[in-house]
Every structure is written in structure tokens, then in C-alpha cells.
C-alpha atoms as a PDB file:
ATOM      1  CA  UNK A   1     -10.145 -25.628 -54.843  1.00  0.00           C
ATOM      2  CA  UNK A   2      -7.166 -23.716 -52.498  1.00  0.00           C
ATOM      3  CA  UNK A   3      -4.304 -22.911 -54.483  1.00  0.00           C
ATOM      4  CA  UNK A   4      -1.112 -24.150 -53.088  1.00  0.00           C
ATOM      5  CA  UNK A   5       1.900 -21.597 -53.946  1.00  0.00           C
ATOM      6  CA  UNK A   6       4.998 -23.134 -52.971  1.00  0.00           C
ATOM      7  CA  UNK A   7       8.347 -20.789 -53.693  1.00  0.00           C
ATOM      8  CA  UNK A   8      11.199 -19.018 -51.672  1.00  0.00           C
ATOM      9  CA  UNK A   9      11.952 -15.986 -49.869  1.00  0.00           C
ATOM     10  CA  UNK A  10      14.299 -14.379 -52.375  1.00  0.00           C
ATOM     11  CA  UNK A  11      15.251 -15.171 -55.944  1.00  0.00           C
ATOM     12  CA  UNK A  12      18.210 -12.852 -55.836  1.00  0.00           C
ATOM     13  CA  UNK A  13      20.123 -13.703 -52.787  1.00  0.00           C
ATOM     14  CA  UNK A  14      23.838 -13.594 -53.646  1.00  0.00           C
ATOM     15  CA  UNK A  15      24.402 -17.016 -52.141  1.00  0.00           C
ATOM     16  CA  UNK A  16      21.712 -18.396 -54.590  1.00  0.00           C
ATOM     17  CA  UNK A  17      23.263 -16.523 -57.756  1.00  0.00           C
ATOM     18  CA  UNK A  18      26.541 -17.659 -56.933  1.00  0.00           C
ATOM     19  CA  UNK A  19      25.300 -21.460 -56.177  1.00  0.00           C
ATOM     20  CA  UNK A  20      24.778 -22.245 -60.071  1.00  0.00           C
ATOM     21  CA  UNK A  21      21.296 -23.033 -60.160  1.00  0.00           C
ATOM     22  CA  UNK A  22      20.806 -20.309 -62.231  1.00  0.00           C
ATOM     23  CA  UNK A  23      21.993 -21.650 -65.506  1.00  0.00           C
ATOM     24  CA  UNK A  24      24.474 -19.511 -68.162  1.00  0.00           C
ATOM     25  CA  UNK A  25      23.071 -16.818 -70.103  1.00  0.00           C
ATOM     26  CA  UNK A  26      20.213 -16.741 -67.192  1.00  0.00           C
ATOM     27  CA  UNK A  27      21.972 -14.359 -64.566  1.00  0.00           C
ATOM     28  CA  UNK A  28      21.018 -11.078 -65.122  1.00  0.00           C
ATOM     29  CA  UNK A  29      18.319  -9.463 -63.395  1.00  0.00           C
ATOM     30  CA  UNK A  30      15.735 -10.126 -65.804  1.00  0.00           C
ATOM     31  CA  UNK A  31      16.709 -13.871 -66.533  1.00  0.00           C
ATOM     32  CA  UNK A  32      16.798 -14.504 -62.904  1.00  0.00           C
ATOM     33  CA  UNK A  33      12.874 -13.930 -62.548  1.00  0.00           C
ATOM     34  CA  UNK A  34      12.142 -15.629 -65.557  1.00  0.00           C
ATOM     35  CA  UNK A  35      14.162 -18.188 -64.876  1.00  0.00           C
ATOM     36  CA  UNK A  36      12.858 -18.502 -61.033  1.00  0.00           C
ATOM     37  CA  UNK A  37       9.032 -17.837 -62.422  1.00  0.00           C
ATOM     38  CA  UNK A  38       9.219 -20.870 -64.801  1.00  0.00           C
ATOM     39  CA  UNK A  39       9.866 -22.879 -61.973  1.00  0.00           C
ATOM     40  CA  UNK A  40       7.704 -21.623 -58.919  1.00  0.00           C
ATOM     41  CA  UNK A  41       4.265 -19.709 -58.361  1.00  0.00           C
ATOM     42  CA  UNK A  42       5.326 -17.516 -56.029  1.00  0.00           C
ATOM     43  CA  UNK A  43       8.205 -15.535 -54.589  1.00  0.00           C
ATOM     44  CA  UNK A  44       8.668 -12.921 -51.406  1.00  0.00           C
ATOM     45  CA  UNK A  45      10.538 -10.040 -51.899  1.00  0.00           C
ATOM     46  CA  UNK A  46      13.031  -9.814 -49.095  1.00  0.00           C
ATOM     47  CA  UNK A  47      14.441  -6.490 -50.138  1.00  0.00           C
ATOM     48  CA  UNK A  48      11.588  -4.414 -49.138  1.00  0.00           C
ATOM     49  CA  UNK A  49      12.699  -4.834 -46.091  1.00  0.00           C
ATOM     50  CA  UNK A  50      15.901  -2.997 -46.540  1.00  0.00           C
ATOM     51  CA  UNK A  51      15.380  -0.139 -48.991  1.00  0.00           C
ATOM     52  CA  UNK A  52      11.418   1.206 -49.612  1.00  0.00           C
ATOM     53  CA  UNK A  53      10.315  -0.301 -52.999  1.00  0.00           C
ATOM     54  CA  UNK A  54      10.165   1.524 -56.590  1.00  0.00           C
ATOM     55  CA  UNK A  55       7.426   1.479 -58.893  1.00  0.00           C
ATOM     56  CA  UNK A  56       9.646   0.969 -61.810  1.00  0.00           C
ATOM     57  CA  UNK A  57      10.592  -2.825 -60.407  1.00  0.00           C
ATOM     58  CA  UNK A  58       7.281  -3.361 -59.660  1.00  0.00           C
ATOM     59  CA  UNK A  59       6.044  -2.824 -62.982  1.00  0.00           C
ATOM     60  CA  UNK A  60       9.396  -4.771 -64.580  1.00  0.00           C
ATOM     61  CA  UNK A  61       8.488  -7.569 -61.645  1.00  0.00           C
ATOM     62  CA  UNK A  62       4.915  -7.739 -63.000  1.00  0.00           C
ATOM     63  CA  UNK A  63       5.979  -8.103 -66.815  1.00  0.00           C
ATOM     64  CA  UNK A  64       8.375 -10.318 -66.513  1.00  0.00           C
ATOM     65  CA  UNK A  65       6.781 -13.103 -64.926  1.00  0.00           C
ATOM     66  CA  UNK A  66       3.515 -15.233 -66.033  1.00  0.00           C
ATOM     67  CA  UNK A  67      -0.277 -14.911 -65.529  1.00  0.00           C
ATOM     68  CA  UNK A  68      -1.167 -16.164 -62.426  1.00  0.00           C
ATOM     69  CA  UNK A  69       2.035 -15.090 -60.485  1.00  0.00           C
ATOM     70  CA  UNK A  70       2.161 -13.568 -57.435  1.00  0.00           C
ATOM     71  CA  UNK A  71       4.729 -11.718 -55.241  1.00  0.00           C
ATOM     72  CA  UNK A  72       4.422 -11.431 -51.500  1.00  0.00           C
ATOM     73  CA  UNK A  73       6.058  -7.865 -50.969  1.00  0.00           C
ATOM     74  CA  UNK A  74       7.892  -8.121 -47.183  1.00  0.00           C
ATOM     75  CA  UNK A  75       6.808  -4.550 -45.204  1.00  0.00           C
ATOM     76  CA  UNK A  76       9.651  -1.728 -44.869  1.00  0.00           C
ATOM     77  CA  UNK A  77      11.636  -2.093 -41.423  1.00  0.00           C
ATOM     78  CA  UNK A  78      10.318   0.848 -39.826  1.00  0.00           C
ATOM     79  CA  UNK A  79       6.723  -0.150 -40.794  1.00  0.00           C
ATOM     80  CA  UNK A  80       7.093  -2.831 -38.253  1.00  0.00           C
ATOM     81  CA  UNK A  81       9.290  -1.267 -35.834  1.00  0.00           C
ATOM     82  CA  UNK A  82      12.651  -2.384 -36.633  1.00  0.00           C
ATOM     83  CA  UNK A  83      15.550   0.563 -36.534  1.00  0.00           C
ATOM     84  CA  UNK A  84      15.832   2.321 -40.180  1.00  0.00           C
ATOM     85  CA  UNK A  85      18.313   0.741 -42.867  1.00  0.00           C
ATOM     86  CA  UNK A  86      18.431   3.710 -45.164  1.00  0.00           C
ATOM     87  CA  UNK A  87      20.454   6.710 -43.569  1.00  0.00           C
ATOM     88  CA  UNK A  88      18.761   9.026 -46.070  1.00  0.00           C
ATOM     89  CA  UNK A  89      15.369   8.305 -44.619  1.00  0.00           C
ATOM     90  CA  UNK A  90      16.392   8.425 -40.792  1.00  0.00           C
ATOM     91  CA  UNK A  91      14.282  11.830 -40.949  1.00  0.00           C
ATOM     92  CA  UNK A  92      11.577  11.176 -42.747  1.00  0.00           C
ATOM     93  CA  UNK A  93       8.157  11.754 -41.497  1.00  0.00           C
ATOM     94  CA  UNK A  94       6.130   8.409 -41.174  1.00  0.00           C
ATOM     95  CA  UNK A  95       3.408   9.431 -43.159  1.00  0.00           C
ATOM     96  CA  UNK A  96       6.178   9.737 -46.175  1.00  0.00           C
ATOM     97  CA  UNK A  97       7.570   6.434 -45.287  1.00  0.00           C
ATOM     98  CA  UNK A  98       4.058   4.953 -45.533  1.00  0.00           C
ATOM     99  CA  UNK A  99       2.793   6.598 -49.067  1.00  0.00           C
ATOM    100  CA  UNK A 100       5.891   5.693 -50.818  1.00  0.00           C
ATOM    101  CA  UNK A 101       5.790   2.109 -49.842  1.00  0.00           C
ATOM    102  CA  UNK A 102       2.278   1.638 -50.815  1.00  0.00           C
ATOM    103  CA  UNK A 103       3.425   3.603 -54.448  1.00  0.00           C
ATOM    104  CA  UNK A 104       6.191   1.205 -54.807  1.00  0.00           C
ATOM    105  CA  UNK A 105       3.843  -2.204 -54.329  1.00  0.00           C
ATOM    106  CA  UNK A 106       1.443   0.002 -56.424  1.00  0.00           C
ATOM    107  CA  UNK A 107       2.043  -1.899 -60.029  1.00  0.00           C
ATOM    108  CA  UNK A 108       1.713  -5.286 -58.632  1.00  0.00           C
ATOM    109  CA  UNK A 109      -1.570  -4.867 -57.077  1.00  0.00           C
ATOM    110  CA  UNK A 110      -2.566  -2.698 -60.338  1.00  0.00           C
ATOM    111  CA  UNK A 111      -1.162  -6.145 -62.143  1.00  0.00           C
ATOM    112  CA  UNK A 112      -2.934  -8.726 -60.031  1.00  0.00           C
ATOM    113  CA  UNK A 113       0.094  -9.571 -58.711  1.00  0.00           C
ATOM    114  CA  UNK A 114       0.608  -8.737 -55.256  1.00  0.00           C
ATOM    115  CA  UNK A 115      -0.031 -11.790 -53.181  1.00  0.00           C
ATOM    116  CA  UNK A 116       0.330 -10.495 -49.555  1.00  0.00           C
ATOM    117  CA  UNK A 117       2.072  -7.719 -47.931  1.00  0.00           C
ATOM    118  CA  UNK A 118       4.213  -9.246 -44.627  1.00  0.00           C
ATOM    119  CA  UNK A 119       4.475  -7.182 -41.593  1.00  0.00           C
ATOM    120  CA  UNK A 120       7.111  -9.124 -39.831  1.00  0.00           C
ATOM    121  CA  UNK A 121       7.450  -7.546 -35.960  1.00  0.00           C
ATOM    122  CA  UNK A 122      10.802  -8.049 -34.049  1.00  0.00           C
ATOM    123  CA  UNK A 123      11.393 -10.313 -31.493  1.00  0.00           C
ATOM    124  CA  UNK A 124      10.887  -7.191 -28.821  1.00  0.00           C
ATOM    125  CA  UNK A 125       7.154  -6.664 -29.888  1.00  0.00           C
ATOM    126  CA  UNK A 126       5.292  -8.762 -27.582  1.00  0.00           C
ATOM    127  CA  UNK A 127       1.557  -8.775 -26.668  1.00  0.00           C
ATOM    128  CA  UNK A 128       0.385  -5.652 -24.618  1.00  0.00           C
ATOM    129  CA  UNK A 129      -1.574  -2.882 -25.106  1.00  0.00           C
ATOM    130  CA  UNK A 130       1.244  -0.885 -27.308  1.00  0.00           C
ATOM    131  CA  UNK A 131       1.666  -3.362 -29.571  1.00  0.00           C
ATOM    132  CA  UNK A 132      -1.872  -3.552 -29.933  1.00  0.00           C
ATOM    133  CA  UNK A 133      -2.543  -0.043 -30.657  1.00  0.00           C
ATOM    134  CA  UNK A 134       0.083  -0.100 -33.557  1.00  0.00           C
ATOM    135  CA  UNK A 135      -1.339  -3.339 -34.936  1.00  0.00           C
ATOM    136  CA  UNK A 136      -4.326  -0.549 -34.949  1.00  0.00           C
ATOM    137  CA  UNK A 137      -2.720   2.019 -36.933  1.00  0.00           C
ATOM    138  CA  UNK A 138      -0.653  -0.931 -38.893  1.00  0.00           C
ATOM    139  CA  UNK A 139      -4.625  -1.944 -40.086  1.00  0.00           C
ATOM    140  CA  UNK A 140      -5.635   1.818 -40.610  1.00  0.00           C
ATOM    141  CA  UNK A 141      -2.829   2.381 -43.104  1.00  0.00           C
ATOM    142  CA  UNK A 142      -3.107  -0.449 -44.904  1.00  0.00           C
ATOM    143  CA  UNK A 143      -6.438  -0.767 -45.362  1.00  0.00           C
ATOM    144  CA  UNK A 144      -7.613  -3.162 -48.636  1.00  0.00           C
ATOM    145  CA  UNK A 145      -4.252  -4.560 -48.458  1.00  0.00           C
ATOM    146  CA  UNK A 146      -3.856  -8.273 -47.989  1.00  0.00           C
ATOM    147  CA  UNK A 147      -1.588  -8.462 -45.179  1.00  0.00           C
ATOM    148  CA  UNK A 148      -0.037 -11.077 -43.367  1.00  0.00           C
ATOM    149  CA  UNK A 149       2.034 -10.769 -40.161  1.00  0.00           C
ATOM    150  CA  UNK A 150       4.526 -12.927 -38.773  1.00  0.00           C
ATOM    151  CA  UNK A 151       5.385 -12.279 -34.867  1.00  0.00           C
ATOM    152  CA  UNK A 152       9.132 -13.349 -33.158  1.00  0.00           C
ATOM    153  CA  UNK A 153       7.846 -13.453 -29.816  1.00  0.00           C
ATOM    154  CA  UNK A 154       6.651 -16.905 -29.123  1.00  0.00           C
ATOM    155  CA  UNK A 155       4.132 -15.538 -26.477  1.00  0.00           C
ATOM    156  CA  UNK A 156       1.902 -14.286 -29.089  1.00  0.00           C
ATOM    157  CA  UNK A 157       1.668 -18.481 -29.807  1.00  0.00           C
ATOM    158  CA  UNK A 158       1.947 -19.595 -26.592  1.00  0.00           C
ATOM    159  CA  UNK A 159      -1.069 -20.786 -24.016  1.00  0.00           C
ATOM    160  CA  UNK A 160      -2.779 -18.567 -22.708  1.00  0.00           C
ATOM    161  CA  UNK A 161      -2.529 -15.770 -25.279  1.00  0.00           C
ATOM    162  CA  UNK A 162      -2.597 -17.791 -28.366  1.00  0.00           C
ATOM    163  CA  UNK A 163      -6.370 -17.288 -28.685  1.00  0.00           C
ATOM    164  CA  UNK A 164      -6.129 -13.398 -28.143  1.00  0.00           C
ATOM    165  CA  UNK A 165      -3.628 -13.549 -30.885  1.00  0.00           C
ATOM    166  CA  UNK A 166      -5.795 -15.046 -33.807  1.00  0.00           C
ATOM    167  CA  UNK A 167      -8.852 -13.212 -32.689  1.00  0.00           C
ATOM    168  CA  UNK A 168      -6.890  -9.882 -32.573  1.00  0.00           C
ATOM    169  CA  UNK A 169      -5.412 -10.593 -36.075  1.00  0.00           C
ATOM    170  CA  UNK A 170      -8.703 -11.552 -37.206  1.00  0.00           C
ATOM    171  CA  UNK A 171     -10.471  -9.002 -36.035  1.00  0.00           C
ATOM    172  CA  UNK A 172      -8.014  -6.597 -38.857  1.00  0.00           C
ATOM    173  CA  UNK A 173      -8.595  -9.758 -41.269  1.00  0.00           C
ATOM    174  CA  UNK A 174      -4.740 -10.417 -41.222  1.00  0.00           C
ATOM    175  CA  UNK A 175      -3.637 -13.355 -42.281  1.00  0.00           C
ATOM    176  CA  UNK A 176      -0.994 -15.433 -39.225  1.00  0.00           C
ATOM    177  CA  UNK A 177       2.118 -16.762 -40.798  1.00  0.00           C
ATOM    178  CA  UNK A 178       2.894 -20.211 -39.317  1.00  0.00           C
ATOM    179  CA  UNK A 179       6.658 -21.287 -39.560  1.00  0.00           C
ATOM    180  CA  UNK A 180       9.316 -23.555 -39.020  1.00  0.00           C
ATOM    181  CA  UNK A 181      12.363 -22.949 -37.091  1.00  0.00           C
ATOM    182  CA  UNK A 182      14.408 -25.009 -34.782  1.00  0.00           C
ATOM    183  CA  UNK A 183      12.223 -25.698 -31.432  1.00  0.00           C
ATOM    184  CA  UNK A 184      15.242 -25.973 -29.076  1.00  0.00           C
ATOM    185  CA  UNK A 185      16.047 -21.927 -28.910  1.00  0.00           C
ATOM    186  CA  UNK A 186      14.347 -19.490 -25.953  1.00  0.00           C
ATOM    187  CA  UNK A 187      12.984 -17.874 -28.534  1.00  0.00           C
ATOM    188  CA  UNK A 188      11.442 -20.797 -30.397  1.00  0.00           C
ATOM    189  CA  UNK A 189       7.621 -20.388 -31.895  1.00  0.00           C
ATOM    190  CA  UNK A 190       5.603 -22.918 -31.391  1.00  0.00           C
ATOM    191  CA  UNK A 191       4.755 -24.527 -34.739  1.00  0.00           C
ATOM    192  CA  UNK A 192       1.046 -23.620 -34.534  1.00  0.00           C
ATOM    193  CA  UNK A 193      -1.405 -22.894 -37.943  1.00  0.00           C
ATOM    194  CA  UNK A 194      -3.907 -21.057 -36.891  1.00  0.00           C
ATOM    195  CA  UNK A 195      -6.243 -19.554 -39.186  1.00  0.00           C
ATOM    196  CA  UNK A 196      -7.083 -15.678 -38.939  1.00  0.00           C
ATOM    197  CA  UNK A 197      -8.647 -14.282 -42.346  1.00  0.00           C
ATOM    198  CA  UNK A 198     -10.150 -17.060 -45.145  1.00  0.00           C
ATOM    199  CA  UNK A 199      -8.639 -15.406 -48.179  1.00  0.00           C
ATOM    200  CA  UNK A 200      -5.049 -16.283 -47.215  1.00  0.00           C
ATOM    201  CA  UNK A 201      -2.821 -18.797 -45.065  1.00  0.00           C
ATOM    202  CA  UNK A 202       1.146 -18.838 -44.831  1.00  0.00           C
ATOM    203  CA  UNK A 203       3.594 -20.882 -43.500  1.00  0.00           C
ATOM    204  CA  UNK A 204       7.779 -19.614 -43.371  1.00  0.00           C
ATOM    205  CA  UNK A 205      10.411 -22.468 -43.355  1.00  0.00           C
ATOM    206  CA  UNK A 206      13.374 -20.568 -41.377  1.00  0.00           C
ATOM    207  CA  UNK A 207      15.916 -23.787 -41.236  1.00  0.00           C
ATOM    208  CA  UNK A 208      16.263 -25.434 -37.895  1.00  0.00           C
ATOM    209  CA  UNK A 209      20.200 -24.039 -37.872  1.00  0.00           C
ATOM    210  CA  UNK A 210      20.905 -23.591 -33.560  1.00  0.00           C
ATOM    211  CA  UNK A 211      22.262 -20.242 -34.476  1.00  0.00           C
ATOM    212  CA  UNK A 212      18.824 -18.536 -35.603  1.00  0.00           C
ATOM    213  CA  UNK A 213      18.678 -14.950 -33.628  1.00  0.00           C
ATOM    214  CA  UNK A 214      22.452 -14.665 -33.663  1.00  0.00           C
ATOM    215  CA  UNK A 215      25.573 -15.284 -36.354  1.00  0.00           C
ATOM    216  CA  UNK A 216      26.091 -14.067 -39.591  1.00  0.00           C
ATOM    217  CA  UNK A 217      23.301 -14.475 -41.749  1.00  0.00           C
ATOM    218  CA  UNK A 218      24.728 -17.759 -43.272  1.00  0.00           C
ATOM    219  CA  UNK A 219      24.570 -18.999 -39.904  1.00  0.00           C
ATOM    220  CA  UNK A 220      21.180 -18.087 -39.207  1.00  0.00           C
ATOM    221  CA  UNK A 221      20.099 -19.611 -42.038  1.00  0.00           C
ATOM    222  CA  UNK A 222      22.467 -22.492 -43.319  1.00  0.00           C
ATOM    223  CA  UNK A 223      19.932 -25.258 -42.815  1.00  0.00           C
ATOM    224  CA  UNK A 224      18.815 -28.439 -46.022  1.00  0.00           C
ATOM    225  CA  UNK A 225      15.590 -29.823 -45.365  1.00  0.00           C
ATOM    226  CA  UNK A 226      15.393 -33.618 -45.499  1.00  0.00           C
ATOM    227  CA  UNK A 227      12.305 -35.172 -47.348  1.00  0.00           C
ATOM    228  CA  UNK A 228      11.211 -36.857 -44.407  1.00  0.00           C
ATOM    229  CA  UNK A 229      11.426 -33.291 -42.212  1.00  0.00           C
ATOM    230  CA  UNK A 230       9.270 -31.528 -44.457  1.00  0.00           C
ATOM    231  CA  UNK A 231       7.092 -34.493 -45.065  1.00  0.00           C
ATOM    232  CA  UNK A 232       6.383 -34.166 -41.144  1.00  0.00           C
ATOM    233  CA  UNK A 233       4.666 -30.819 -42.597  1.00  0.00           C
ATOM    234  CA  UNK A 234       1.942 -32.251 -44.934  1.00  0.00           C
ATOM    235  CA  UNK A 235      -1.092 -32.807 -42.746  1.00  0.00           C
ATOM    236  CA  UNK A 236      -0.813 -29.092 -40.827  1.00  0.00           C
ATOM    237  CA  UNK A 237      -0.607 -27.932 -44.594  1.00  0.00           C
ATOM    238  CA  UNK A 238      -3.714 -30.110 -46.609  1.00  0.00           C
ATOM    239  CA  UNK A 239      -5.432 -29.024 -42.965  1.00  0.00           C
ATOM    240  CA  UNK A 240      -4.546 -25.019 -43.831  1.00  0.00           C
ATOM    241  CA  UNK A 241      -5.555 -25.509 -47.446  1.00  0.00           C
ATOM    242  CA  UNK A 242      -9.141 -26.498 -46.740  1.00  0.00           C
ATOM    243  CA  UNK A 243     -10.050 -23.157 -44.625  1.00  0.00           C
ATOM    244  CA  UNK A 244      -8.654 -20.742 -47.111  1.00  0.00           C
ATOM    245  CA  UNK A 245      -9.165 -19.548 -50.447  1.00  0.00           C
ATOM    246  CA  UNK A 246      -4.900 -20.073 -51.136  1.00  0.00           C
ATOM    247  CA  UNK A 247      -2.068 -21.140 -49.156  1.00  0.00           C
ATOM    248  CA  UNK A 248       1.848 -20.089 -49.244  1.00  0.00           C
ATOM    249  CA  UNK A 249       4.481 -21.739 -48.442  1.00  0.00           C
ATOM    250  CA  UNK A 250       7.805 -19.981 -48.904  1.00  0.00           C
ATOM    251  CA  UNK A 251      11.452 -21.280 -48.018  1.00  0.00           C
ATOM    252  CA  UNK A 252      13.218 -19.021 -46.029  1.00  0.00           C
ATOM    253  CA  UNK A 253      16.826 -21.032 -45.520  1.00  0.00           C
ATOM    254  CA  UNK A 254      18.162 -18.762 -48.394  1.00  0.00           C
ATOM    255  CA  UNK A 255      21.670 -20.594 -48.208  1.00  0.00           C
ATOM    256  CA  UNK A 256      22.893 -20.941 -50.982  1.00  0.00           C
ATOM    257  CA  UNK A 257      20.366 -23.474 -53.462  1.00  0.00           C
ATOM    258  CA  UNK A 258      19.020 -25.075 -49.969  1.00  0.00           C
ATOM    259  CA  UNK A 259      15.722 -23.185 -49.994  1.00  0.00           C
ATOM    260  CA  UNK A 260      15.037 -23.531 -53.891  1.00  0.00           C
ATOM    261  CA  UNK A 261      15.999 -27.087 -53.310  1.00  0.00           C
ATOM    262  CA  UNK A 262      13.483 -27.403 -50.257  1.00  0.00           C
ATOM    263  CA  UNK A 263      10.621 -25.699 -52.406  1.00  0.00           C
ATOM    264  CA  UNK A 264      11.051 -28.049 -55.326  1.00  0.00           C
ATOM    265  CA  UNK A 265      10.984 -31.239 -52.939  1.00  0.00           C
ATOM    266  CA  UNK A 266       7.879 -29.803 -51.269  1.00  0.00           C
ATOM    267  CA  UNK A 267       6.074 -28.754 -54.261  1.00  0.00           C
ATOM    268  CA  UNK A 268       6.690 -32.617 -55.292  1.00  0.00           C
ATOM    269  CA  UNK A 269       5.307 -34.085 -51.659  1.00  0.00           C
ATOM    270  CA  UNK A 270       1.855 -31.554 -52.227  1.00  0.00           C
ATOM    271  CA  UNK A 271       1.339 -32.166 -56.030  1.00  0.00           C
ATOM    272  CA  UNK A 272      -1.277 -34.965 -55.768  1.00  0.00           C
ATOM    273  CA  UNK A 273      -3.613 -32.611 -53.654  1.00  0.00           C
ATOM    274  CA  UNK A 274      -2.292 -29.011 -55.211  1.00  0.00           C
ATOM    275  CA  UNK A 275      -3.473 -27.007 -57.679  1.00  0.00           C
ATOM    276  CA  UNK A 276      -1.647 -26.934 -61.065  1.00  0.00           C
ATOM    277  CA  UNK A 277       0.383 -23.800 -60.568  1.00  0.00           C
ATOM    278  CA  UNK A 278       2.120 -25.316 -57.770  1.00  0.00           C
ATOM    279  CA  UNK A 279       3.516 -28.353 -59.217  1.00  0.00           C
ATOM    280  CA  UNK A 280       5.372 -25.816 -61.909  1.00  0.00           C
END
């Protein structure tokens, strides 16, 4: 039977820590995870995508939370093309930048606990024969990772290339990340699932906020869910869950408690047809 993870995008956004839904005595770092693990299946670590992970939070990541647990690790900006966040590593030679990323996400894969890795391009990579050839060398180098990769272009979803899309991701066996966003922007997705690699499926919730792509963060992603909005969701997802072996679904409106608030109310609508870990 498919697994059905449901979680969020962070558990240590500072909007979230200062909402309260972290009870007393819960706060620090470790409590958070715990805390955030008792409730949910999954997580994605957003701050990969800022500073290159360590192995020592891995392996703290790993033995903090339960059997069964999984953490999908977001991809280091410059491993998908977006300008470098860390000054001291403006100079670094790719190759570097690769080998200590894969050390960092090292312990949770040792652990059994490294759900996905997501290579999330920037809205400037569209299709063409560049971004092809790094999708190439983005497969080379992570070879025997599972990887998952999100695109901001909507002409990667859009008629006519949508098919060239999921056969070019499936020909690496990466898994496509559907998602949810507001469909009234230019640069809008199309809410398509398609399926690319059998092991995994994922789906983002972004908010529907008119400010996505510009505005503070809060902007960008100040968005609640209604039950009836993410009800709208539940065929695409029972249709995902029966042509993989396990299926994601991670809240990405970190506002605040909105997206831990969205996760529980979905994990609720999918319970009758999920598998045990995701009702947690």
C-alpha cells in the first residue's frame, strides 16, 4: 500500500516558533523536532538551501526523530543555479560544493532517513538544450540519490512540452513535484501530477497569496488553506498514490502556524485511504 507522508516545509521557521504552536518547555532545537516528529511523518529541510548541510545535524536530525521518519533535504542554491548565499563559498570549486553536500545528507541516508533530495530550478531555467545538459550533469552527480525536482517555469508544464518534460525527468528516474500556487500570476504552473519515477511522487502547497515571485517573504507566502480548497486536492492525490511506492505532500505557506495547520487538516481529509504514519 503507498504511504502517504503529509508534513511541512520547515519546522523551524521563525514565524512558526514565534506562533505558539510549539508548546513551553518544547522550543529548543531539539524539542522542536520532537515535538514536530510526534505530529507529522515527514518534514523538508528548507535550510539547505541557504547554507550547505553538516553531518553533525544530520546525525542529531536522524536520532531525534522516530523509526519510519523521513526528511526531504532541499538541494544547495548553486546546485540548481541560483546565485550563492554563503560569501565564504563564492570561490569554491563546484566539485567541493557538490562532495560536501552529499557528506552533509550523508547520516540520513546512512539512517534510512533521507526521503528525497529537491533540486528546485529558478524561474529563469526553462526548457532548452542548456538546461538539459545540466539536468545531465545534475543526474551524474547524484547518482543513487532519490531526487525530486520542482521547475518555476510553467513551460516545462505547459502543452506542447509537458510530455518532453516527464519523459526527460524520467529518463534520470527523477521524481516531478506537482504544486499549488495561485493560478492568476504570469508565472503560474499549471497544477499538473504527472508521474516520472514509481518510487516517489510529490506535491508543494505554495499558498495562493497574489504576491508569490515578489514581496517579502511573508508576502509570498501568507496564505490559510480552507478545508474545502484543499479538499479540491484529494482525487489528483488518491490518483498519485496508486502509481507510486509513497507520496509527499508538504505545506509550503510557512506563515506563521498556517502550513502546520494546513498539514494537520489534510492529513485528516486522506486518513481513511492513508497509511498509518500519516494520520500521526
Amino acid at each position: 500500500m503507498t504511504s502517504i507522508l503529509v508534513g511541512t516545509c520547515s519546522w523551524t521557521d521563525p514565524a512558526l516558533v514565534r506562533s505558539g504552536w510549539y508548546p513551553p518547555g518544547r522550543r529548543d532545537a531539539e524539542g522542536r523536532l520532537r515535538y514536530y516528529a510526534e505530529r507529522f511523518p515527514v518534514v523538508e529541510v528548507d535550510g539547505t538551501f541557504y547554507a550547505l548541510p553538516s553531518e553533525r545535524n544530520s546525525r542529531l536530525w536522524a536520532e531525534r526523530t522516530p523509526a519510519g521518519f523521513v526528511f526531504d533535504v532541499k538541494a544547495y542554491a548553486p546546485l540548481t543555479g541560483h546565485p550563492v548565499k554563503q560569501a565564504a563559498l563564492a570561490d569554491t570549486p563546484p566539485d567541493e560544493v557538490w562532495a560536501r553536500f552529499a557528506a552533509g545528507v550523508e547520516p540520513l541516508r546512512e539512517a534510512g532517513r533521507l526521503g528525497g533530495v529537491l533540486f528546485q530550478f529558478p524561474p529563469w531555467f526553462r526548457p532548452g538544450a542548456r538546461a538539459e545538459r545540466f539536468l545531465e550533469e545534475t543526474a551524474a552527480r547524484t547518482a543513487g540519490w532519490p531526487v525530486h525536482v520542482e521547475f518555476r517555469h510553467p513551460t516545462w508544464w505547459e502543452e506542447p512540452q509537458r510530455d518532453l518534460t516527464r519523459a526527460l525527468l524520467s529518463t534520470y528516474g527523477f521524481a516531478a513535484v506537482a504544486v499549488d500556487m495561485n493560478q492568476q500570476l504570469p508565472t503560474s504552473l499549471p497544477p499538473v501530477t504527472p508521474v516520472t519515477a514509481p518510487r516517489l511522487s510529490v506535491v508543494r502547497f505554495h499558498g495562493r497569496s497574489a504576491s508569490w515571485g515578489r514581496g517579502s517573504k511573508e508576502e509570498r507566502f501568507r496564505y490559510d488553506y480552507q478545508r474545502a480548497e484543499l479538499a479540491e486536492w484529494l482525487p489528483r492525490l488518491h490518483a498519485l498514490a496508486e502509481q507510486v511506492d509513497e507520496l509527499h505532500v508538504l505545506f509550503n505557506n510557512c506563515c506563521g502556524a498556517a502550513a502546520v495547520q494546513a498539514a494537520e487538516t489534510m492529513a485528516g481529509l486522506l486518513s481513511p485511504r492513508s497509511a498509518p504514519s500519516s494520520s500521526r
